[in-house]
Protein backbone atom coordinates (compact mmCIF):
# COMPACT_ATOMS: atom_id res chain seq x y z
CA UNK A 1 -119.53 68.74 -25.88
CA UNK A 2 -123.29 66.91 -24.95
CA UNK A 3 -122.83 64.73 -27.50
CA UNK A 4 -119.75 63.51 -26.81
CA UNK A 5 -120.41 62.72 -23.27
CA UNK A 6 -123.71 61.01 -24.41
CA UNK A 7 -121.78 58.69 -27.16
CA UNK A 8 -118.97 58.02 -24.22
CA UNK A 9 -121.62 57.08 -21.44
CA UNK A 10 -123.47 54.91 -24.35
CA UNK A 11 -120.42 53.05 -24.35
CA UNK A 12 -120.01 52.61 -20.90
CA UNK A 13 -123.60 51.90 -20.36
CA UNK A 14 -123.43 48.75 -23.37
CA UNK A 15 -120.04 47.45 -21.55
CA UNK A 16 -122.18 47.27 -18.51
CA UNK A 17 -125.35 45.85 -20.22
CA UNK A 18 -123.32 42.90 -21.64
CA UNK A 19 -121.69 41.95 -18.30
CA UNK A 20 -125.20 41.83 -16.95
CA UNK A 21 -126.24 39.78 -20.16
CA UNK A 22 -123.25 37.67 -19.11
CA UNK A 23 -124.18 36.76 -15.50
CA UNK A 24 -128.00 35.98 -16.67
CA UNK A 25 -126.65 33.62 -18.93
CA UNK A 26 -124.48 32.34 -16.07
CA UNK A 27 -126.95 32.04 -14.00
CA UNK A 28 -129.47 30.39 -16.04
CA UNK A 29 -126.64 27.75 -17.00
CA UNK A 30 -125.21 26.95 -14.00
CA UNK A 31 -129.43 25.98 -11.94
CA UNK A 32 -132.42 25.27 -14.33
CA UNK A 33 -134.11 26.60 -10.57
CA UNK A 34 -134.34 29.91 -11.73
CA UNK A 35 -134.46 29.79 -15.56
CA UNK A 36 -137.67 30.71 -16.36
CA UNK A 37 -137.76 34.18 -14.11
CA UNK A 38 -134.11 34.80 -15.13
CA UNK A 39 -135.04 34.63 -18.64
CA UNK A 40 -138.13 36.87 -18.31
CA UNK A 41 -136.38 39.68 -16.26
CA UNK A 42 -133.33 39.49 -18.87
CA UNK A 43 -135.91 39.70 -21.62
CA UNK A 44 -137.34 42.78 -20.22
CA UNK A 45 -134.12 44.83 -19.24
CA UNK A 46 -133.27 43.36 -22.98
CA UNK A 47 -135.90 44.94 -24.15
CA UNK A 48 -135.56 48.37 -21.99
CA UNK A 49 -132.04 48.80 -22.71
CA UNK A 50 -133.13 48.41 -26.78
CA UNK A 51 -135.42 51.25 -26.33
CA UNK A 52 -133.17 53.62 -24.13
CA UNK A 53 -130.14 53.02 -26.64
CA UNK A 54 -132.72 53.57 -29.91
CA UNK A 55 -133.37 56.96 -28.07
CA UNK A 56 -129.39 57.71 -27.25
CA UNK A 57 -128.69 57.09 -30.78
CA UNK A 58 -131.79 59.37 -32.51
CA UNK A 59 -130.40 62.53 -29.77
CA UNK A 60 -127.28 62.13 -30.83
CA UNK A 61 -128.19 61.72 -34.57
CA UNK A 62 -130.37 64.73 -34.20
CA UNK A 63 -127.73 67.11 -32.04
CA UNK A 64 -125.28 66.05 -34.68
CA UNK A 65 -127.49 67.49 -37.74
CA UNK A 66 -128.40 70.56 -36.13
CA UNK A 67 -124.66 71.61 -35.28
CA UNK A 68 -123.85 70.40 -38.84
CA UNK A 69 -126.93 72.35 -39.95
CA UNK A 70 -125.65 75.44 -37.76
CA UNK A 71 -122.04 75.28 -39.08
CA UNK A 72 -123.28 74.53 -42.70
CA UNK A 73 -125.56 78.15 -42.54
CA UNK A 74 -122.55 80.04 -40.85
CA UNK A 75 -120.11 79.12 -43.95
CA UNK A 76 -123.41 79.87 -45.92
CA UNK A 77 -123.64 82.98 -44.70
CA UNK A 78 -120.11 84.22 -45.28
CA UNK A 79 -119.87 82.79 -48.69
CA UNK A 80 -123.01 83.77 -49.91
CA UNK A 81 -123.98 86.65 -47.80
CA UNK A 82 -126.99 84.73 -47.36
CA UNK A 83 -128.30 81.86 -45.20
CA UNK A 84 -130.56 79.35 -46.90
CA UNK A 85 -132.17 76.22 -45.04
CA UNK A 86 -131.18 72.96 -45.43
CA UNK A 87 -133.09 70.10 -46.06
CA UNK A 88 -131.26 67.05 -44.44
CA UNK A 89 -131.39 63.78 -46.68
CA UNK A 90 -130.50 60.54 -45.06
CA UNK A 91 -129.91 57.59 -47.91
C-alpha cells in the first residue's frame, strides 16, 4: 500500500535527517571556523525537512481518511442498502 511505503520512507528519511543534524553539530563543535555558515545551512535544511515532513504527514492523514471513508460507505452500503457521506471530525 502508498501509504505504507510513504510512513516507512518517512522513517528512513528522519533516521537520515538526524545523522545529518548530528554531524552539523559535530562540526560546529569541534572549529568555531565554520559556525556561523554551518548553523545557517542546518537552519535551512531544518527548516525544509519541517515542511516536507508537515506535508508527508497531512498525505498520509488524508489517504488514511479516504480509505477509512471508502471502507466505512462499503459496510454502509451493505448494512443499510444505502451509502450516506461522512463528515470526518478530528478532536
Amino acid at each position: 500500500m502508498i501509504v505504507q511505503k510513504l510512513v516507512s520512507e518517512r522513517s528512513r528519511l528522519t533516521s537520515r535527517v538526524d545523522e545529518v543534524r548530528d554531524v552539523a553539530v559535530e562540526l560546529i563543535n569541534r572549529s568555531s571556523k565554520h559556525e556561523e555558515s554551518v548553523e545557517l545551512q542546518l537552519t535551512a535544511f531544518n527548516q525544509r525537512w519541517q515542511d516536507i515532513d508537515a506535508r508527508i504527514k497531512v498525505f498520509t492523514r488524508l489517504s488514511l481518511c479516504v480509505l477509512y471513508n471508502t471502507a466505512v460507505k462499503v459496510v454502509l452500503y451493505e448494512v443499510l442498502g444505502e451509502v450516506h457521506d461522512l463528515i470526518l471530525v478530528e478532536y
